[in-house]
C-alpha atoms as a PDB file:
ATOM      1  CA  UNK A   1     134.608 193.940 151.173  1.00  0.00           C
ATOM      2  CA  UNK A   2     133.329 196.243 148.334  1.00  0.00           C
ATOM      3  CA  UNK A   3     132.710 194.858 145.158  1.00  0.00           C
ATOM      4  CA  UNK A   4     133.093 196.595 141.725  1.00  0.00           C
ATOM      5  CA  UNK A   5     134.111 194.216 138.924  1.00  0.00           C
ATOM      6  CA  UNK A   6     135.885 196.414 136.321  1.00  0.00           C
ATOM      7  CA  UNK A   7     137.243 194.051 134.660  1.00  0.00           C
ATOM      8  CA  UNK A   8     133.698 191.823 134.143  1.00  0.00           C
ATOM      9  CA  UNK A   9     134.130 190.480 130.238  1.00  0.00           C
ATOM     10  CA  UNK A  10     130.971 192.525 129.371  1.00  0.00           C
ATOM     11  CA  UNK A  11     131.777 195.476 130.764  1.00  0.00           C
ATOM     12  CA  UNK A  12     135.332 195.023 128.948  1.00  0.00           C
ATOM     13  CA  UNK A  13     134.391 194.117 125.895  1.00  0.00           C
ATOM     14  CA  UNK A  14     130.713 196.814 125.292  1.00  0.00           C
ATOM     15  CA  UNK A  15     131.910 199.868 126.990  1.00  0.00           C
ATOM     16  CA  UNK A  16     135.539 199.872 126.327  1.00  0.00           C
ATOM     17  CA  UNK A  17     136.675 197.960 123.848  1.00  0.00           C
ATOM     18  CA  UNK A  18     133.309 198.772 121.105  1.00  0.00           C
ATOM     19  CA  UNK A  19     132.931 202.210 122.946  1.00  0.00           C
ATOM     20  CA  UNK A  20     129.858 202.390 123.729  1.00  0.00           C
ATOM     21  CA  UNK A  21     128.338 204.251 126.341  1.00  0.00           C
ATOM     22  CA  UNK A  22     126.937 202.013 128.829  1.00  0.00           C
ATOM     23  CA  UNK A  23     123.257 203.289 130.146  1.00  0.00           C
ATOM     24  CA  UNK A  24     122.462 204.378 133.648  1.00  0.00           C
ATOM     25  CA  UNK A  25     119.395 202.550 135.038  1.00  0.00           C
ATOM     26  CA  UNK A  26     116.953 205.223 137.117  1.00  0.00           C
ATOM     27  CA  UNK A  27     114.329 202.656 138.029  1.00  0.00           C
ATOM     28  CA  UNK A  28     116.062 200.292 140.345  1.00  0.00           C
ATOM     29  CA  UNK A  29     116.687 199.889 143.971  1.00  0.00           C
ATOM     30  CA  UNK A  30     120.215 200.096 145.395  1.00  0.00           C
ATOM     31  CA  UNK A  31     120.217 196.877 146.236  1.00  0.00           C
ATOM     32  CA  UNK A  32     119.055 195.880 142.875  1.00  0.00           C
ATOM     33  CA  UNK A  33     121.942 198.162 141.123  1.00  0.00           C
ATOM     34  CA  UNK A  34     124.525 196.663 143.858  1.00  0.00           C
ATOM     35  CA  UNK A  35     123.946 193.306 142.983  1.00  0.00           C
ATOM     36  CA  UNK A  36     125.014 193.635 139.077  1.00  0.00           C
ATOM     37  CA  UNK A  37     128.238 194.754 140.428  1.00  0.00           C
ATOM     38  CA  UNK A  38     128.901 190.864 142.321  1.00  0.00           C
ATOM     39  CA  UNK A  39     131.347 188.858 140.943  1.00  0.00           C
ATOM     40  CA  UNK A  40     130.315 185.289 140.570  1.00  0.00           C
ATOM     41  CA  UNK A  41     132.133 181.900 139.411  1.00  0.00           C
ATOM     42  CA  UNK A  42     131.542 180.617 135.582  1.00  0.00           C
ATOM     43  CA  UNK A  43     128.600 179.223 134.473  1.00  0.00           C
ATOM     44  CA  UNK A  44     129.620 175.581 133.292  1.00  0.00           C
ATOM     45  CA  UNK A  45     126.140 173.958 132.174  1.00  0.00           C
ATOM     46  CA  UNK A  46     122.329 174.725 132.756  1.00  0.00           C
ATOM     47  CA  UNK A  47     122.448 172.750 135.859  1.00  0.00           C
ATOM     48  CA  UNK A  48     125.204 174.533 137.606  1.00  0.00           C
ATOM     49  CA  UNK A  49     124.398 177.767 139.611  1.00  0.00           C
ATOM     50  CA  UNK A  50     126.951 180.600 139.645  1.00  0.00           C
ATOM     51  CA  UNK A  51     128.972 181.380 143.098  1.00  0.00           C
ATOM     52  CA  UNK A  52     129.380 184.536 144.668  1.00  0.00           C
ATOM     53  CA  UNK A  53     133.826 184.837 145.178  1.00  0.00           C
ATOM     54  CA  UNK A  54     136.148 187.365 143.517  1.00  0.00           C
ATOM     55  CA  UNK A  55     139.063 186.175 140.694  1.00  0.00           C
ATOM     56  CA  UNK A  56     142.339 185.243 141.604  1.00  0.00           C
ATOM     57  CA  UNK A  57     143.870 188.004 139.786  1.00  0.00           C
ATOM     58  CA  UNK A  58     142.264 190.925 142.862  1.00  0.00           C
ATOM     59  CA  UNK A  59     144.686 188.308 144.811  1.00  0.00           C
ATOM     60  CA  UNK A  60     147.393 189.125 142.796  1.00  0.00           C
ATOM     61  CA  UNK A  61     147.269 192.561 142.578  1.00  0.00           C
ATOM     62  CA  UNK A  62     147.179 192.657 146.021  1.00  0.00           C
ATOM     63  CA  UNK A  63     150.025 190.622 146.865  1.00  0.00           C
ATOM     64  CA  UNK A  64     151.901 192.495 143.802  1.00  0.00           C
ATOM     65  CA  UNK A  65     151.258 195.819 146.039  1.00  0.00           C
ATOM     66  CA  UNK A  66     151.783 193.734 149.112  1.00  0.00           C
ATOM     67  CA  UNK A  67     155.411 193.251 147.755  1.00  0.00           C
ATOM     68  CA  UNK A  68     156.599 197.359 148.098  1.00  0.00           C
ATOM     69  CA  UNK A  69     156.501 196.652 151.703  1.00  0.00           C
ATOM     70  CA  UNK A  70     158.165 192.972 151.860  1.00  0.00           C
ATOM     71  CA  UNK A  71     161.975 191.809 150.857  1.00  0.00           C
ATOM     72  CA  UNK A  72     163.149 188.825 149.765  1.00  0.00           C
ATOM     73  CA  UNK A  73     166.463 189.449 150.224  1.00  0.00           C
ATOM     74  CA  UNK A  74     167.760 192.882 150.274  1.00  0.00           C
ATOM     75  CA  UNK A  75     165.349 193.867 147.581  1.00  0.00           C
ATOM     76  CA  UNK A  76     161.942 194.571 147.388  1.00  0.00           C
ATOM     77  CA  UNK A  77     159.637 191.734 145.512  1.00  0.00           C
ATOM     78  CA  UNK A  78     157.613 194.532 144.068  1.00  0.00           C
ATOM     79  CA  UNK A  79     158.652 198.209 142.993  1.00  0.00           C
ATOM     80  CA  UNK A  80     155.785 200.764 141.140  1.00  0.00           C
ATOM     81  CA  UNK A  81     156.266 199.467 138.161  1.00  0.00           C
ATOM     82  CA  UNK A  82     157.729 196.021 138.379  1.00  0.00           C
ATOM     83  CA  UNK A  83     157.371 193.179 140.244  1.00  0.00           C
ATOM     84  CA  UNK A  84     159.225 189.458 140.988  1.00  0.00           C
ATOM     85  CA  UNK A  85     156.162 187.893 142.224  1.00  0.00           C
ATOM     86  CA  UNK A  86     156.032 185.472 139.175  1.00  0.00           C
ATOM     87  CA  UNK A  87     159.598 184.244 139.268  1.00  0.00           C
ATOM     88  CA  UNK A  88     158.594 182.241 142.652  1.00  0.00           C
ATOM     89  CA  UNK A  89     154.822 182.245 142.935  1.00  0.00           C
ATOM     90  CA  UNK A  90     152.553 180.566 140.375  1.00  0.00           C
ATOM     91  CA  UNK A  91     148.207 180.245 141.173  1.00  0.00           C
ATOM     92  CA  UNK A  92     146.483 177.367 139.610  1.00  0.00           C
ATOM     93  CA  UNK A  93     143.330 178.874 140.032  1.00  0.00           C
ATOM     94  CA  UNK A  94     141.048 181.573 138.204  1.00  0.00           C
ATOM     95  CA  UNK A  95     138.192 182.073 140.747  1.00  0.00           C
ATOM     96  CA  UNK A  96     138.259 182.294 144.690  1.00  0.00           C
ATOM     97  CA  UNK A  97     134.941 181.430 145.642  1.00  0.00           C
ATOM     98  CA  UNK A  98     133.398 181.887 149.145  1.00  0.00           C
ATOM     99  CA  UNK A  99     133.162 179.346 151.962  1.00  0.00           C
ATOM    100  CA  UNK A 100     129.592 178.802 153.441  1.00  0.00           C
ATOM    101  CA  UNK A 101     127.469 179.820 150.364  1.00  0.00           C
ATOM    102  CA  UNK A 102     123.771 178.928 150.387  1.00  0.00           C
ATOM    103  CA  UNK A 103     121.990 176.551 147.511  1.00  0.00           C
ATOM    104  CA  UNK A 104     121.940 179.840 145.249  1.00  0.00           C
ATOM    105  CA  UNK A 105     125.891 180.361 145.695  1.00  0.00           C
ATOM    106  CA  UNK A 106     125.446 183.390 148.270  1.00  0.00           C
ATOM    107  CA  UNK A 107     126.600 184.565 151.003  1.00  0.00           C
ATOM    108  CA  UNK A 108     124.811 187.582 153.104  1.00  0.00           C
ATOM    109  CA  UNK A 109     125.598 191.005 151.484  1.00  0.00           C
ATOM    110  CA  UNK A 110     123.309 194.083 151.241  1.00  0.00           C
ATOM    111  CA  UNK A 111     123.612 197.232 148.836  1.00  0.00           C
ATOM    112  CA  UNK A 112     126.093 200.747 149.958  1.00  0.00           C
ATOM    113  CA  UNK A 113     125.636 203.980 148.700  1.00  0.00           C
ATOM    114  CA  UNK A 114     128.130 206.642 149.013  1.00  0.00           C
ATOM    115  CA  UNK A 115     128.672 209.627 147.727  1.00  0.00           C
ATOM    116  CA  UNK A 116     131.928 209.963 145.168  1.00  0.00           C
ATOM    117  CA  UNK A 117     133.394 212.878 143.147  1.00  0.00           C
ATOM    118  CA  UNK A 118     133.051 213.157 138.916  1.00  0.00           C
ATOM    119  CA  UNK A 119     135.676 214.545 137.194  1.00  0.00           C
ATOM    120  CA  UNK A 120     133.593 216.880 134.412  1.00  0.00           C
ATOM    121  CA  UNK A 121     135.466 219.032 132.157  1.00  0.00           C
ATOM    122  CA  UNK A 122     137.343 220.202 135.344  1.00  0.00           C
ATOM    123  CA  UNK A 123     135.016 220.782 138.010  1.00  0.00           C
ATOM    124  CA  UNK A 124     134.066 218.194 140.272  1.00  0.00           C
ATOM    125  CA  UNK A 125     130.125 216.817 140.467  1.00  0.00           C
ATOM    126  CA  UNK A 126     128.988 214.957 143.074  1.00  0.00           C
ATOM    127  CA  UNK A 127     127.689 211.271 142.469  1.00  0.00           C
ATOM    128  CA  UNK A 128     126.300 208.145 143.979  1.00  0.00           C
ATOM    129  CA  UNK A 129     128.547 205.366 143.955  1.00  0.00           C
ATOM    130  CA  UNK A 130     126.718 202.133 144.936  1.00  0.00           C
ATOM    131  CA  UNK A 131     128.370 199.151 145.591  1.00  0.00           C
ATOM    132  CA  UNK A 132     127.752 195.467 147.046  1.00  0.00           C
ATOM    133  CA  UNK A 133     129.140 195.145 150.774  1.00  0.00           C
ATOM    134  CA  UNK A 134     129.998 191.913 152.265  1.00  0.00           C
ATOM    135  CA  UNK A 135     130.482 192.464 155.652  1.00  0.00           C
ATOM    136  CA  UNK A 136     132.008 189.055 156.546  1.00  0.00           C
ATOM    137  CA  UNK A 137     133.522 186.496 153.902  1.00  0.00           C
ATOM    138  CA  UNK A 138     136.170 183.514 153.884  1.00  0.00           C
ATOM    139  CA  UNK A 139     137.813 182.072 150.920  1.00  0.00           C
ATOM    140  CA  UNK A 140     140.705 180.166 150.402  1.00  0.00           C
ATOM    141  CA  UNK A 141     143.194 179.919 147.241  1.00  0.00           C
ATOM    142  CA  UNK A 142     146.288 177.989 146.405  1.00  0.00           C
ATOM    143  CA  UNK A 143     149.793 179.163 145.131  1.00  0.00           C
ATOM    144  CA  UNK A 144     152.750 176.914 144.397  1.00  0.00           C
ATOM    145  CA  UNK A 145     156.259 178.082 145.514  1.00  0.00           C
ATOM    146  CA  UNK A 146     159.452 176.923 143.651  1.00  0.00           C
ATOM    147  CA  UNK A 147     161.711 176.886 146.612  1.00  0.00           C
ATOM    148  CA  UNK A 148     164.351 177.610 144.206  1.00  0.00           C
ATOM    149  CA  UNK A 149     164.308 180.619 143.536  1.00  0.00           C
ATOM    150  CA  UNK A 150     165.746 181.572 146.824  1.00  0.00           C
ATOM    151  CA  UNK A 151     162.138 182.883 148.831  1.00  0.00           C
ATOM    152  CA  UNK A 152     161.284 181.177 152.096  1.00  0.00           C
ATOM    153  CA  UNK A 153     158.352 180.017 152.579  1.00  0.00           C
ATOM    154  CA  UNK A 154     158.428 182.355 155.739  1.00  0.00           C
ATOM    155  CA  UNK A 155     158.062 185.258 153.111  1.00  0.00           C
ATOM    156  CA  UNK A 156     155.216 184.462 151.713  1.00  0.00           C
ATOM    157  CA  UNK A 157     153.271 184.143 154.859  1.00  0.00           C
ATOM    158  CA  UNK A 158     155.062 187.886 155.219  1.00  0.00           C
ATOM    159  CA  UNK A 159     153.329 188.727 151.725  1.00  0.00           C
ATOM    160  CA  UNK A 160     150.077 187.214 152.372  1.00  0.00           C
ATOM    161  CA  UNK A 161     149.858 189.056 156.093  1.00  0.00           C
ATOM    162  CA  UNK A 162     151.208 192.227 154.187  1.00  0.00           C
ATOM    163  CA  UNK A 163     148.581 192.174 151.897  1.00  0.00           C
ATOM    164  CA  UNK A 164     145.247 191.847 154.036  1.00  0.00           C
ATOM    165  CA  UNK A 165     146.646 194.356 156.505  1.00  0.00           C
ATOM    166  CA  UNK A 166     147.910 197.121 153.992  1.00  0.00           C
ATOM    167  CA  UNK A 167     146.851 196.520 150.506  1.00  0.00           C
ATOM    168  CA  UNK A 168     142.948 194.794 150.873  1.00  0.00           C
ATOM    169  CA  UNK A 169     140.696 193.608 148.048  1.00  0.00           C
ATOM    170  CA  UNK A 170     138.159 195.503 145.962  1.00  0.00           C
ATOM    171  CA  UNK A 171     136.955 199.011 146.640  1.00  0.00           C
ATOM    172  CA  UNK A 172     137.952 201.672 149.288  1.00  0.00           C
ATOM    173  CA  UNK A 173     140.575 199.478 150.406  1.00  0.00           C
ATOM    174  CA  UNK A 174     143.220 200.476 152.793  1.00  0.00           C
ATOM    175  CA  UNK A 175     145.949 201.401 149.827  1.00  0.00           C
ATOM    176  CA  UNK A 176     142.828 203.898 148.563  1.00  0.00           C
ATOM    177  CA  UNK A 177     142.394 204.997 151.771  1.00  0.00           C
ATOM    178  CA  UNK A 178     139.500 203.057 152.409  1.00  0.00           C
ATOM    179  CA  UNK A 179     138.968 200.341 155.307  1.00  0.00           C
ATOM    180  CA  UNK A 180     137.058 197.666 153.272  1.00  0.00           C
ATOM    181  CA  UNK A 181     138.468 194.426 151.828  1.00  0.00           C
ATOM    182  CA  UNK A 182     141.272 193.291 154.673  1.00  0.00           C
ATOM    183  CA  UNK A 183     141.895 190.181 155.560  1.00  0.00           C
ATOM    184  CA  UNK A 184     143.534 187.748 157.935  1.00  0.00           C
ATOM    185  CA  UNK A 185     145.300 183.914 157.677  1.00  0.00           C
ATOM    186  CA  UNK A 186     143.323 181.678 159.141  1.00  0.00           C
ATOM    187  CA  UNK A 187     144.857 178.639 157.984  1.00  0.00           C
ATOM    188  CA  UNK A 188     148.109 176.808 155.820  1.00  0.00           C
ATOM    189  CA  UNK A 189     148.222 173.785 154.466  1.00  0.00           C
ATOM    190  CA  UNK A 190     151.471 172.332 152.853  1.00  0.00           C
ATOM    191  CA  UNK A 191     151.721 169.652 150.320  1.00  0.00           C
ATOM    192  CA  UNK A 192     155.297 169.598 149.196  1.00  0.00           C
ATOM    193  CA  UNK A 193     155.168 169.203 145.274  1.00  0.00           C
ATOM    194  CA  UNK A 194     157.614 166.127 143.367  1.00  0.00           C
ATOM    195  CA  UNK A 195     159.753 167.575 140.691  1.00  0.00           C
ATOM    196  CA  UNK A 196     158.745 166.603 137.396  1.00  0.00           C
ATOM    197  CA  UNK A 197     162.210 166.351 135.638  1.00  0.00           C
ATOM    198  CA  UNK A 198     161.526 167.500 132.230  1.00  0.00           C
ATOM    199  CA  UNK A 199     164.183 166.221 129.357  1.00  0.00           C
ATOM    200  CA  UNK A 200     164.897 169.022 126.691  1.00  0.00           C
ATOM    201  CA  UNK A 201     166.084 167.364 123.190  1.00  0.00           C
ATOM    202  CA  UNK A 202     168.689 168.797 122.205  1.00  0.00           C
ATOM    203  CA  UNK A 203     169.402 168.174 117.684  1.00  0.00           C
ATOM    204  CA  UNK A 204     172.468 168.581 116.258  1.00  0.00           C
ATOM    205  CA  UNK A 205     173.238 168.667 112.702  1.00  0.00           C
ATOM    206  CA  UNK A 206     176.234 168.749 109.931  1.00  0.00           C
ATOM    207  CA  UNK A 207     175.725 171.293 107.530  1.00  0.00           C
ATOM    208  CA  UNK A 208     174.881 168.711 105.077  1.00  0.00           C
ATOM    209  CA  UNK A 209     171.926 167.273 107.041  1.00  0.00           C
ATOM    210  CA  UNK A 210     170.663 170.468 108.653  1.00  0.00           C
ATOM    211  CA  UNK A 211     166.933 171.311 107.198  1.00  0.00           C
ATOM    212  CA  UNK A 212     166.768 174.114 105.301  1.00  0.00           C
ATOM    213  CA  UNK A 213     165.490 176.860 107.292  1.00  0.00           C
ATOM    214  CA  UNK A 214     168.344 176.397 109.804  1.00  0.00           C
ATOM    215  CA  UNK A 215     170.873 176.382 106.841  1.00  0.00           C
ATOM    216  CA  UNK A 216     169.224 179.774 106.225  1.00  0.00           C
ATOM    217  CA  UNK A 217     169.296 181.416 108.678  1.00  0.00           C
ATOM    218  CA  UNK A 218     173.286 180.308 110.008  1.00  0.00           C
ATOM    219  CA  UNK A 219     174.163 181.723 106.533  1.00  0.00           C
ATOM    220  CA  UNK A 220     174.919 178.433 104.586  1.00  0.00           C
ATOM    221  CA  UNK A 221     174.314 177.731 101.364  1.00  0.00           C
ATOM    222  CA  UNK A 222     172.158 174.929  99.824  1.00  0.00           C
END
Protein backbone atom coordinates (compact mmCIF):
# COMPACT_ATOMS: atom_id res chain seq x y z
CA UNK A 1 0.00 0.00 0.00
CA UNK A 2 0.88 3.67 -0.85
CA UNK A 3 -0.27 6.24 1.27
CA UNK A 4 -1.24 9.85 0.27
CA UNK A 5 -4.00 11.33 2.43
CA UNK A 6 -5.69 14.00 0.24
CA UNK A 7 -8.32 14.37 2.01
CA UNK A 8 -6.28 14.96 5.65
CA UNK A 9 -8.58 17.94 7.40
CA UNK A 10 -5.46 20.21 7.23
CA UNK A 11 -4.57 19.74 4.03
CA UNK A 12 -8.44 20.35 3.17
CA UNK A 13 -9.10 23.05 5.00
CA UNK A 14 -5.20 25.43 4.44
CA UNK A 15 -4.49 24.62 0.91
CA UNK A 16 -7.84 24.32 -0.61
CA UNK A 17 -10.42 25.64 1.03
CA UNK A 18 -8.26 29.24 2.40
CA UNK A 19 -6.01 28.83 -0.78
CA UNK A 20 -3.02 28.95 0.30
CA UNK A 21 -0.08 27.58 -1.15
CA UNK A 22 1.22 24.92 0.93
CA UNK A 23 5.32 25.07 1.23
CA UNK A 24 7.69 22.46 -0.06
CA UNK A 25 10.17 21.34 2.64
CA UNK A 26 14.00 20.97 1.01
CA UNK A 27 15.65 19.92 4.25
CA UNK A 28 14.17 16.59 5.06
CA UNK A 29 14.83 13.01 4.40
CA UNK A 30 12.41 10.91 2.33
CA UNK A 31 11.55 9.06 4.96
CA UNK A 32 10.95 12.06 7.03
CA UNK A 33 8.65 13.70 4.09
CA UNK A 34 6.91 10.07 3.67
CA UNK A 35 5.87 9.87 7.02
CA UNK A 36 3.63 13.26 7.03
CA UNK A 37 1.77 11.61 4.33
CA UNK A 38 0.50 8.41 7.03
CA UNK A 39 -2.83 8.37 7.94
CA UNK A 40 -3.38 7.76 11.58
CA UNK A 41 -6.59 7.21 13.93
CA UNK A 42 -7.96 10.40 16.08
CA UNK A 43 -6.36 11.66 18.84
CA UNK A 44 -8.98 11.25 21.78
CA UNK A 45 -7.01 12.58 24.99
CA UNK A 46 -3.25 13.26 25.94
CA UNK A 47 -2.92 9.75 26.98
CA UNK A 48 -3.99 8.08 23.83
CA UNK A 49 -1.39 7.55 20.99
CA UNK A 50 -2.54 7.85 17.36
CA UNK A 51 -2.71 4.48 15.08
CA UNK A 52 -1.33 4.02 11.84
CA UNK A 53 -4.84 2.55 9.46
CA UNK A 54 -6.53 4.34 6.54
CA UNK A 55 -10.50 5.77 6.82
CA UNK A 56 -13.30 3.81 5.96
CA UNK A 57 -14.28 6.02 3.23
CA UNK A 58 -10.72 4.62 0.81
CA UNK A 59 -13.01 1.36 1.59
CA UNK A 60 -15.78 2.79 0.06
CA UNK A 61 -14.51 4.18 -2.83
CA UNK A 62 -13.13 1.11 -3.56
CA UNK A 63 -15.99 -1.05 -3.25
CA UNK A 64 -18.05 1.90 -5.11
CA UNK A 65 -15.47 1.15 -8.16
CA UNK A 66 -15.54 -2.47 -7.20
CA UNK A 67 -19.32 -2.31 -8.15
CA UNK A 68 -18.72 -1.52 -12.33
CA UNK A 69 -17.56 -5.01 -12.39
CA UNK A 70 -20.26 -6.81 -9.98
CA UNK A 71 -24.31 -7.24 -10.50
CA UNK A 72 -26.80 -7.56 -8.22
CA UNK A 73 -29.24 -8.59 -10.36
CA UNK A 74 -29.09 -7.79 -13.94
CA UNK A 75 -27.66 -4.41 -13.16
CA UNK A 76 -24.56 -3.15 -12.19
CA UNK A 77 -24.31 -1.84 -8.30
CA UNK A 78 -22.10 0.92 -9.53
CA UNK A 79 -22.06 2.89 -12.98
CA UNK A 80 -19.36 6.15 -13.53
CA UNK A 81 -21.35 8.29 -12.02
CA UNK A 82 -23.76 6.56 -9.74
CA UNK A 83 -23.80 3.99 -7.48
CA UNK A 84 -26.46 1.60 -5.24
CA UNK A 85 -23.94 0.71 -2.73
CA UNK A 86 -25.83 2.69 0.04
CA UNK A 87 -29.30 1.30 -0.53
CA UNK A 88 -27.91 -2.20 0.99
CA UNK A 89 -24.58 -1.52 2.64
CA UNK A 90 -24.19 0.80 5.64
CA UNK A 91 -20.29 1.05 7.73
CA UNK A 92 -20.43 1.92 11.32
CA UNK A 93 -17.03 2.84 11.36
CA UNK A 94 -14.78 5.98 10.41
CA UNK A 95 -11.22 4.55 10.76
CA UNK A 96 -9.73 1.03 9.75
CA UNK A 97 -6.86 0.70 11.82
CA UNK A 98 -4.07 -1.94 11.42
CA UNK A 99 -3.75 -5.30 13.17
CA UNK A 100 -0.35 -5.94 14.97
CA UNK A 101 0.70 -2.27 15.66
CA UNK A 102 3.55 -1.67 18.11
CA UNK A 103 3.15 0.57 21.56
CA UNK A 104 3.55 3.75 19.17
CA UNK A 105 0.52 2.54 16.84
CA UNK A 106 2.95 1.34 13.90
CA UNK A 107 3.40 -1.03 11.81
CA UNK A 108 6.80 -1.47 9.58
CA UNK A 109 6.76 0.97 6.57
CA UNK A 110 9.75 2.80 4.99
CA UNK A 111 9.74 5.97 2.59
CA UNK A 112 9.30 5.53 -1.81
CA UNK A 113 10.40 7.88 -4.16
CA UNK A 114 9.34 7.87 -7.66
CA UNK A 115 9.48 9.92 -10.25
CA UNK A 116 5.87 11.54 -11.50
CA UNK A 117 4.92 14.00 -14.30
CA UNK A 118 3.75 18.02 -13.54
CA UNK A 119 1.37 19.40 -15.59
CA UNK A 120 2.97 23.23 -16.12
CA UNK A 121 1.31 25.54 -18.38
CA UNK A 122 1.31 22.58 -20.89
CA UNK A 123 4.50 20.93 -20.87
CA UNK A 124 5.21 18.24 -18.64
CA UNK A 125 8.15 18.58 -15.70
CA UNK A 126 9.42 15.87 -14.09
CA UNK A 127 8.97 15.49 -10.18
CA UNK A 128 9.59 13.41 -7.13
CA UNK A 129 6.65 11.93 -5.73
CA UNK A 130 7.41 10.40 -2.29
CA UNK A 131 5.16 8.38 -0.58
CA UNK A 132 4.89 5.97 2.61
CA UNK A 133 4.97 2.13 1.51
CA UNK A 134 3.62 -0.53 3.63
CA UNK A 135 4.65 -3.54 2.26
CA UNK A 136 2.44 -5.88 4.35
CA UNK A 137 -0.75 -4.73 6.41
CA UNK A 138 -4.11 -6.38 7.81
CA UNK A 139 -7.13 -4.59 8.90
CA UNK A 140 -10.49 -5.48 9.35
CA UNK A 141 -13.87 -3.32 9.07
CA UNK A 142 -17.53 -3.98 9.51
CA UNK A 143 -20.58 -3.30 7.16
CA UNK A 144 -24.19 -4.13 7.91
CA UNK A 145 -26.36 -5.62 5.09
CA UNK A 146 -30.20 -5.12 5.02
CA UNK A 147 -31.05 -8.38 3.43
CA UNK A 148 -33.94 -6.61 2.09
CA UNK A 149 -33.06 -4.97 -0.37
CA UNK A 150 -32.73 -7.99 -2.51
CA UNK A 151 -28.43 -8.47 -2.41
CA UNK A 152 -27.11 -11.80 -1.20
CA UNK A 153 -24.84 -11.90 1.04
CA UNK A 154 -22.89 -13.99 -1.65
CA UNK A 155 -22.50 -10.53 -3.48
CA UNK A 156 -20.87 -8.83 -1.22
CA UNK A 157 -18.15 -11.31 -0.69
CA UNK A 158 -18.20 -10.81 -4.83
CA UNK A 159 -17.70 -6.92 -4.07
CA UNK A 160 -15.23 -7.21 -1.41
CA UNK A 161 -13.00 -9.91 -3.66
CA UNK A 162 -13.71 -7.45 -6.64
CA UNK A 163 -12.33 -4.73 -4.95
CA UNK A 164 -8.80 -5.95 -3.58
CA UNK A 165 -8.18 -7.69 -6.89
CA UNK A 166 -9.19 -4.79 -9.36
CA UNK A 167 -9.79 -1.57 -7.66
CA UNK A 168 -6.94 -1.51 -4.46
CA UNK A 169 -6.49 1.21 -1.85
CA UNK A 170 -4.40 4.37 -1.93
CA UNK A 171 -1.85 5.25 -4.56
CA UNK A 172 -0.76 3.50 -7.86
CA UNK A 173 -3.39 1.09 -7.36
CA UNK A 174 -4.41 -1.40 -9.91
CA UNK A 175 -7.50 0.93 -11.35
CA UNK A 176 -4.40 3.70 -11.86
CA UNK A 177 -2.44 1.26 -13.25
CA UNK A 178 -0.43 0.75 -10.38
CA UNK A 179 0.11 -2.67 -8.36
CA UNK A 180 0.03 -1.25 -4.77
CA UNK A 181 -2.89 -1.39 -2.30
CA UNK A 182 -4.64 -5.05 -3.16
CA UNK A 183 -5.97 -7.07 -0.92
CA UNK A 184 -7.38 -10.45 -0.02
CA UNK A 185 -10.37 -11.96 2.56
CA UNK A 186 -8.95 -13.55 5.11
CA UNK A 187 -11.79 -13.91 7.28
CA UNK A 188 -16.03 -13.38 7.83
CA UNK A 189 -17.73 -13.20 10.67
CA UNK A 190 -21.63 -13.04 10.79
CA UNK A 191 -23.75 -11.71 13.51
CA UNK A 192 -27.24 -11.60 12.16
CA UNK A 193 -28.73 -8.14 13.34
CA UNK A 194 -32.64 -8.06 15.28
CA UNK A 195 -34.93 -5.67 13.59
CA UNK A 196 -35.64 -2.76 15.55
CA UNK A 197 -39.35 -2.12 14.55
CA UNK A 198 -39.61 1.54 14.54
CA UNK A 199 -43.41 3.05 15.02
CA UNK A 200 -43.99 6.24 12.80
CA UNK A 201 -46.90 8.56 14.40
CA UNK A 202 -48.97 9.29 12.17
CA UNK A 203 -51.48 13.00 13.29
CA UNK A 204 -54.48 13.67 11.83
CA UNK A 205 -56.43 16.74 12.12
CA UNK A 206 -59.99 18.53 11.24
CA UNK A 207 -59.52 21.70 9.75
CA UNK A 208 -60.64 23.26 12.86
CA UNK A 209 -57.90 21.73 15.06
CA UNK A 210 -55.07 21.66 12.53
CA UNK A 211 -52.11 24.20 13.78
CA UNK A 212 -51.65 26.91 11.80
CA UNK A 213 -48.83 26.35 9.60
CA UNK A 214 -50.51 23.20 8.20
CA UNK A 215 -53.78 25.26 7.66
CA UNK A 216 -51.37 27.38 5.59
CA UNK A 217 -49.93 25.69 3.64
CA UNK A 218 -53.25 23.11 2.53
CA UNK A 219 -54.78 26.53 1.59
CA UNK A 220 -57.33 26.99 4.50
CA UNK A 221 -58.26 29.83 6.03
CA UNK A 222 -58.00 30.81 9.74
Amino acid sequence: MLQNPGNDPDFLDIVLRQKQPSQKRTDWTVQQEAGTKLYRSEKKSEETITKMGFPTQNIIACLVGAGRYVKSGKNQISTAKSTTLFEFLDFPDDFCVFKDIDKDGNIPWHGFLAKGNLDSGGKKVAVAITRPRIPHWETSFTVRLDTKRGVSRDTVVALVETAGRKIGLCDWNPIHRGRFGRFIISKMEILPIKDAKVEIPVMEYEAADAPVELRELAGIAA
